[in-house]
PDB file of N, CA and C in Angstrom:
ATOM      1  N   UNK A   1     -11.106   2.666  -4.322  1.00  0.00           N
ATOM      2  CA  UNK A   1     -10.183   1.554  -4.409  1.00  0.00           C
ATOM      3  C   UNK A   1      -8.755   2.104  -4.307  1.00  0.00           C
ATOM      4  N   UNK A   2      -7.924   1.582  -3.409  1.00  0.00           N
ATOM      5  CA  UNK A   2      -6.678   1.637  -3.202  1.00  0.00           C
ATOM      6  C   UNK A   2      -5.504   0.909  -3.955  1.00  0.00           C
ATOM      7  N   UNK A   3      -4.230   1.451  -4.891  1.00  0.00           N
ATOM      8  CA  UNK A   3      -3.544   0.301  -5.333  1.00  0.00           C
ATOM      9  C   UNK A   3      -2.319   1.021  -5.033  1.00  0.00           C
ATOM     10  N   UNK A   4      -1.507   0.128  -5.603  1.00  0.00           N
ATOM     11  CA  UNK A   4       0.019   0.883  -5.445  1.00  0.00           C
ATOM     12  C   UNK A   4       1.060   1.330  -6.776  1.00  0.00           C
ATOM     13  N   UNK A   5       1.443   2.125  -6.913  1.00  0.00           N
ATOM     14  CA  UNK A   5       2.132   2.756  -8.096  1.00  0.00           C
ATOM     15  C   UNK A   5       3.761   2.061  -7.945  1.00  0.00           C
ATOM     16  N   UNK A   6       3.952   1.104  -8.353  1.00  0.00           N
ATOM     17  CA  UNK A   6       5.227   0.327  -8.527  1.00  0.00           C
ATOM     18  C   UNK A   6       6.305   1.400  -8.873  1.00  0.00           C
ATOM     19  N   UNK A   7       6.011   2.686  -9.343  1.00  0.00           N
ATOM     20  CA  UNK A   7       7.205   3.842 -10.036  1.00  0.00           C
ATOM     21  C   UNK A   7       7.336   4.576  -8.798  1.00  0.00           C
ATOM     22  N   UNK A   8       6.534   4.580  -7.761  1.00  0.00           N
ATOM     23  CA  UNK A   8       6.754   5.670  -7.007  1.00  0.00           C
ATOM     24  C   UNK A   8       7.533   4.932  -5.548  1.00  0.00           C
ATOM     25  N   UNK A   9       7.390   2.853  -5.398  1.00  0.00           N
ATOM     26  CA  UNK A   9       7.388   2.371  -4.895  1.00  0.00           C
ATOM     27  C   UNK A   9       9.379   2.249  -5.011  1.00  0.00           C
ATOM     28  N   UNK A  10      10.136   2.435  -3.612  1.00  0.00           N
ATOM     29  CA  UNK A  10      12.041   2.279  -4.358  1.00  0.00           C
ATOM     30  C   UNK A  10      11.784   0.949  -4.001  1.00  0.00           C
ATOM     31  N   UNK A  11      10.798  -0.084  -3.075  1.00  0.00           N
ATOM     32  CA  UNK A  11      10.913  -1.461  -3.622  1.00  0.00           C
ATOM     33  C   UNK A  11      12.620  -1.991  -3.360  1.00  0.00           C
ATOM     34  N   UNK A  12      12.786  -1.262  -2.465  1.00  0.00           N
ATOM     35  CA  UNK A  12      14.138  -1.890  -1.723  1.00  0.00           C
ATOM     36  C   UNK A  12      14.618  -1.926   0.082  1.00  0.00           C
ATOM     37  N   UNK A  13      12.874  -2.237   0.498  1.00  0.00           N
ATOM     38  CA  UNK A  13      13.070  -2.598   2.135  1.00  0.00           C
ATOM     39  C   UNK A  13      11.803  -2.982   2.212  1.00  0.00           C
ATOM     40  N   UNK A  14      11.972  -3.486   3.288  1.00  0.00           N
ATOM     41  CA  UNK A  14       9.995  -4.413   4.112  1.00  0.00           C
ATOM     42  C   UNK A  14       9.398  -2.916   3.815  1.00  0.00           C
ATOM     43  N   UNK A  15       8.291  -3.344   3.537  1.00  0.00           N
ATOM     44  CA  UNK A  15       7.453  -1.768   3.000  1.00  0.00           C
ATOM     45  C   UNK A  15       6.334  -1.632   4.405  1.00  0.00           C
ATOM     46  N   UNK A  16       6.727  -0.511   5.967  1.00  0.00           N
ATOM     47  CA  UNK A  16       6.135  -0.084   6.932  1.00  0.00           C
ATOM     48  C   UNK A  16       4.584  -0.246   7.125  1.00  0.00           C
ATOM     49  N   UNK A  17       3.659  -0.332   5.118  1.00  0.00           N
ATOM     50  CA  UNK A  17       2.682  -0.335   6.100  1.00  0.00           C
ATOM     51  C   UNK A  17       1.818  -1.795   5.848  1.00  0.00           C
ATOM     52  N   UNK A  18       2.966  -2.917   5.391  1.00  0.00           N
ATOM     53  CA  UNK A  18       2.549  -4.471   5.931  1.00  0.00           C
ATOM     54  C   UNK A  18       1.784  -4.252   7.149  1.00  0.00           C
ATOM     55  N   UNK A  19       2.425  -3.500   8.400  1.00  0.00           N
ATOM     56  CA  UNK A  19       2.234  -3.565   9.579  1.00  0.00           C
ATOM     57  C   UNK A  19       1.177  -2.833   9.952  1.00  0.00           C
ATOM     58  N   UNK A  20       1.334  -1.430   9.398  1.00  0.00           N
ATOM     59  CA  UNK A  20       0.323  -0.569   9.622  1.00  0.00           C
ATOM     60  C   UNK A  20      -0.949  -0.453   8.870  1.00  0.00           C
ATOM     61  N   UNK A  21      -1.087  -1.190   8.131  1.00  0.00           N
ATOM     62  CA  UNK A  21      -2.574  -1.604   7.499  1.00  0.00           C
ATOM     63  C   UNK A  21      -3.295  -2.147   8.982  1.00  0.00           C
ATOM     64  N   UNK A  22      -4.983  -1.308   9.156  1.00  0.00           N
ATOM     65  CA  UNK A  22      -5.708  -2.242  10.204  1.00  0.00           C
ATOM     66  C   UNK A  22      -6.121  -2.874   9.997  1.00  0.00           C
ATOM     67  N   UNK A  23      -6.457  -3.616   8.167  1.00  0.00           N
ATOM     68  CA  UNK A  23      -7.228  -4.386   8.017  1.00  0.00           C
ATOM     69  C   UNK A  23      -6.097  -6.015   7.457  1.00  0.00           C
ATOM     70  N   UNK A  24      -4.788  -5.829   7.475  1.00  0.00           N
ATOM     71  CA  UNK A  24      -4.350  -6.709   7.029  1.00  0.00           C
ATOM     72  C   UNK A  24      -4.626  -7.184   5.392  1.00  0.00           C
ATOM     73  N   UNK A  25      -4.372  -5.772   4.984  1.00  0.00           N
ATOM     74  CA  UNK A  25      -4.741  -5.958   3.484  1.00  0.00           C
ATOM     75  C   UNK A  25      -3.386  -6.097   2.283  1.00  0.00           C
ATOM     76  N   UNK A  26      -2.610  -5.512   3.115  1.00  0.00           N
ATOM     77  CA  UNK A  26      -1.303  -5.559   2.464  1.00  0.00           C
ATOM     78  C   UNK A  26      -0.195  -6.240   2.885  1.00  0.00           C
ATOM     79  N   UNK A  27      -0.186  -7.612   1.664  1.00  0.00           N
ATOM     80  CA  UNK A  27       1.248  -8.514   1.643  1.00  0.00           C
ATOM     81  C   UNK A  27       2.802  -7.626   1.006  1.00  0.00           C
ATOM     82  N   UNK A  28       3.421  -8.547   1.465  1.00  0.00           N
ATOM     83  CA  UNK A  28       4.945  -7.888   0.356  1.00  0.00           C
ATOM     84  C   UNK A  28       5.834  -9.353   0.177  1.00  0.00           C
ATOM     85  N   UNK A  29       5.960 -10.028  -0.854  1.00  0.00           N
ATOM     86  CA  UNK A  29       7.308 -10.444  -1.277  1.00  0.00           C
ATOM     87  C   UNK A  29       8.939  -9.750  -1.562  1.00  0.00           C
ATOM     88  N   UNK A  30       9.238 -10.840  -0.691  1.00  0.00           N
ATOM     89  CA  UNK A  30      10.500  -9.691  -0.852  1.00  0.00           C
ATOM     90  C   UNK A  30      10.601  -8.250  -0.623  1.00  0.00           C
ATOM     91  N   UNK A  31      11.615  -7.727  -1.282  1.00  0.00           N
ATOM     92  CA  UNK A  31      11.084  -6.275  -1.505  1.00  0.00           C
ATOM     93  C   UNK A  31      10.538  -5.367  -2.511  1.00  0.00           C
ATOM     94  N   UNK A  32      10.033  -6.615  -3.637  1.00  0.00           N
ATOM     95  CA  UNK A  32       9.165  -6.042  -4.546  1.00  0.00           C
ATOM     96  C   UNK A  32       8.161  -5.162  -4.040  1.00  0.00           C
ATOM     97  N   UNK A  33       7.123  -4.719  -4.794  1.00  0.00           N
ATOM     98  CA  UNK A  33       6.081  -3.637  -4.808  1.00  0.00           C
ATOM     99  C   UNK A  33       4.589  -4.368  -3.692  1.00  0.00           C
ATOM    100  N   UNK A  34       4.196  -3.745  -2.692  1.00  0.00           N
ATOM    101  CA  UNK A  34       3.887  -4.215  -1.604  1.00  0.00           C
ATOM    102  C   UNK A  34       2.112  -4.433  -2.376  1.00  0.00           C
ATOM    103  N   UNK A  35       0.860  -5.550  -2.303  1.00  0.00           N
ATOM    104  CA  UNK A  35       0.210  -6.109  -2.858  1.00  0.00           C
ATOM    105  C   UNK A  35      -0.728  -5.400  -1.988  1.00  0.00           C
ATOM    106  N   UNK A  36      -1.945  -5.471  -2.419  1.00  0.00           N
ATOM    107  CA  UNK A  36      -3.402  -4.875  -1.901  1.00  0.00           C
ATOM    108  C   UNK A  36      -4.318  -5.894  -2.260  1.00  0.00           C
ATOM    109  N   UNK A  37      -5.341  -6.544  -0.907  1.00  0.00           N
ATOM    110  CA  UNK A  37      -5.922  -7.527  -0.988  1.00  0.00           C
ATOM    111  C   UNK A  37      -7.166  -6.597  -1.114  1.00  0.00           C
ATOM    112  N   UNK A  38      -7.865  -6.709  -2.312  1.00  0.00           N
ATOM    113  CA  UNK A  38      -9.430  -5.719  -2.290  1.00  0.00           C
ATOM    114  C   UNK A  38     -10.351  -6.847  -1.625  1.00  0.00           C
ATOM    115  N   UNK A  39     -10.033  -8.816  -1.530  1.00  0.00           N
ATOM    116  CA  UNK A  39     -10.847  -8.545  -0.194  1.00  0.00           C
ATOM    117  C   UNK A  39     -11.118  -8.107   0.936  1.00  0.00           C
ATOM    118  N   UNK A  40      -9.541  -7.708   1.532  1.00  0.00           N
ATOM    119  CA  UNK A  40      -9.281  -7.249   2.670  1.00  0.00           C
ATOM    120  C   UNK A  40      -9.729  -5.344   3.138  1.00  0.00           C
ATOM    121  N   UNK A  41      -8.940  -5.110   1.506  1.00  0.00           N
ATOM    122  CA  UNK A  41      -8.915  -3.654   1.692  1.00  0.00           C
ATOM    123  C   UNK A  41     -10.578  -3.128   2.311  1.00  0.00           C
ATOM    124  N   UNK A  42     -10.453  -1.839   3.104  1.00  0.00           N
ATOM    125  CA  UNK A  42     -11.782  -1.151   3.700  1.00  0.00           C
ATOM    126  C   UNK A  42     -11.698   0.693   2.908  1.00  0.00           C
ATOM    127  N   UNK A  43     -10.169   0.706   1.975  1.00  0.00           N
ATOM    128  CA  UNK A  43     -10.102   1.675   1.661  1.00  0.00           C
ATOM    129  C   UNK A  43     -10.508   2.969   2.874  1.00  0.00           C
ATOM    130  N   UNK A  44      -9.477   2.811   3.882  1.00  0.00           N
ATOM    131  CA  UNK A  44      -9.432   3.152   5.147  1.00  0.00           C
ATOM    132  C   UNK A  44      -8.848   4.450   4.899  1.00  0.00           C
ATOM    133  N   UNK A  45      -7.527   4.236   3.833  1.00  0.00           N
ATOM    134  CA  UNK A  45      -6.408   5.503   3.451  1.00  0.00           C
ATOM    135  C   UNK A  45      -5.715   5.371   4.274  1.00  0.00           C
ATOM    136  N   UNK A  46      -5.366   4.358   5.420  1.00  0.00           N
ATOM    137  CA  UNK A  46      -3.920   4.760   6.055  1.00  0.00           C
ATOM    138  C   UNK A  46      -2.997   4.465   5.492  1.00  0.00           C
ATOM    139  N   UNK A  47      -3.070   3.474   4.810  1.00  0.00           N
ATOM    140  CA  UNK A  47      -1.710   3.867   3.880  1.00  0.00           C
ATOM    141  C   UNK A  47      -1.432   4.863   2.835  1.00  0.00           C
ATOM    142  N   UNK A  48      -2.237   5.323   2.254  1.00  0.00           N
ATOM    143  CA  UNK A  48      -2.428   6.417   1.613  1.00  0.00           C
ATOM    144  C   UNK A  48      -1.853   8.026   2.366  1.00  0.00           C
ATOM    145  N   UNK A  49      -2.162   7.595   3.504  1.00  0.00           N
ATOM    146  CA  UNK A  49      -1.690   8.669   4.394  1.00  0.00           C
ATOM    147  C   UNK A  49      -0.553   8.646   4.717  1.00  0.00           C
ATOM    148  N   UNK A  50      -0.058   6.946   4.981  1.00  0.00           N
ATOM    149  CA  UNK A  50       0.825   6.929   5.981  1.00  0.00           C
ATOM    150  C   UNK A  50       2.444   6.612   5.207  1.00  0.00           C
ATOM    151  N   UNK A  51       2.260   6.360   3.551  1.00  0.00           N
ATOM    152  CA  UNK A  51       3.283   6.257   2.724  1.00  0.00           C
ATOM    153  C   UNK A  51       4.252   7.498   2.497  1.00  0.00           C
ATOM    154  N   UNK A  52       5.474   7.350   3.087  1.00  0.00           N
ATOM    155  CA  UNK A  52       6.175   8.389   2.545  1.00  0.00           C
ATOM    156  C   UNK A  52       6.515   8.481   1.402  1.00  0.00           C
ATOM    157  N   UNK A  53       6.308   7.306   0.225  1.00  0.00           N
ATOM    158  CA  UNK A  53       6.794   7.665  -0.734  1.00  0.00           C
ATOM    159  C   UNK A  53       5.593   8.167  -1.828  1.00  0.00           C
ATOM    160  N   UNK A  54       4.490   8.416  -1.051  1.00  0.00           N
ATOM    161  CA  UNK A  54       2.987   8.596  -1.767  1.00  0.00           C
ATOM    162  C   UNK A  54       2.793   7.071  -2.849  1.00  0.00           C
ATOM    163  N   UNK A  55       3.525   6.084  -2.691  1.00  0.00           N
ATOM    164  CA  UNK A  55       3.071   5.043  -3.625  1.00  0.00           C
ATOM    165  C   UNK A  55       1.480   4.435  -3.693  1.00  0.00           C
ATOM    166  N   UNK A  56       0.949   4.772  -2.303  1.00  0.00           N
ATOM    167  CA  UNK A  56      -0.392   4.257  -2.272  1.00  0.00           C
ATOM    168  C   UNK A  56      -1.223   5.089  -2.827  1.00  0.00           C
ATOM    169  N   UNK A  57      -2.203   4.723  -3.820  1.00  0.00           N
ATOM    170  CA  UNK A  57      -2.838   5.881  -4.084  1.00  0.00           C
ATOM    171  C   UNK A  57      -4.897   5.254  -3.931  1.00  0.00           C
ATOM    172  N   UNK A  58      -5.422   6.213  -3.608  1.00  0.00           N
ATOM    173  CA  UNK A  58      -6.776   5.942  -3.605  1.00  0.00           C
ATOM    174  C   UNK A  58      -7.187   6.570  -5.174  1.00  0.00           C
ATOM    175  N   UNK A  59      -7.859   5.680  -5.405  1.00  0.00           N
ATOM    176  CA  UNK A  59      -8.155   5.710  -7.523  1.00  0.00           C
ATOM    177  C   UNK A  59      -9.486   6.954  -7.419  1.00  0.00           C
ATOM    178  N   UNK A  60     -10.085   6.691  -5.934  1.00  0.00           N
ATOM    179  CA  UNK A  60     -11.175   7.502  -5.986  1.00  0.00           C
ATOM    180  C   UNK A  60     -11.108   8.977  -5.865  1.00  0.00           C
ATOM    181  N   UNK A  61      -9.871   9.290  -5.648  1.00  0.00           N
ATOM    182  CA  UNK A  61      -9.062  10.500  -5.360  1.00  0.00           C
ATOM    183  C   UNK A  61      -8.722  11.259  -6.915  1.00  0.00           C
ATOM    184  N   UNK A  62      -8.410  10.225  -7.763  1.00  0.00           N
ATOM    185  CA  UNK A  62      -7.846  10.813  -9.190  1.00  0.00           C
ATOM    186  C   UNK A  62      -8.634  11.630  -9.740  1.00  0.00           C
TER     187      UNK A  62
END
């Protein structure tokens, strides 16, 4: 399972991987902390990969 760490998130621009999710799993309001749909999610890791700020984290990883 994939979520996002709101501390690691600066939560002050459109967060890159709205777009780059393939499964369309991740919303964002505003520029709050960007949301993970676990219906959507496939726990793919591209965002996990593809976050520069490492905010995405896979739980299965910990």
């Amino acid at each position: 399972m994939i979520t996002v760490d709101p501390h690691r998130c600066p939560q002050n621009h459109p967060c890159p991987m709205v777009k780059r999710c393939p499964h369309a799993a991740i919303t964002q309001q505003g520029y709050l902390a960007p949301a993970i749909s676990r219906e959507h999610c496939a726990s793919c890791g591209v965002c996990v990969q593809s976050c520069p700020y490492k905010a995405f984290v896979n739980l299965g990883e910990m």
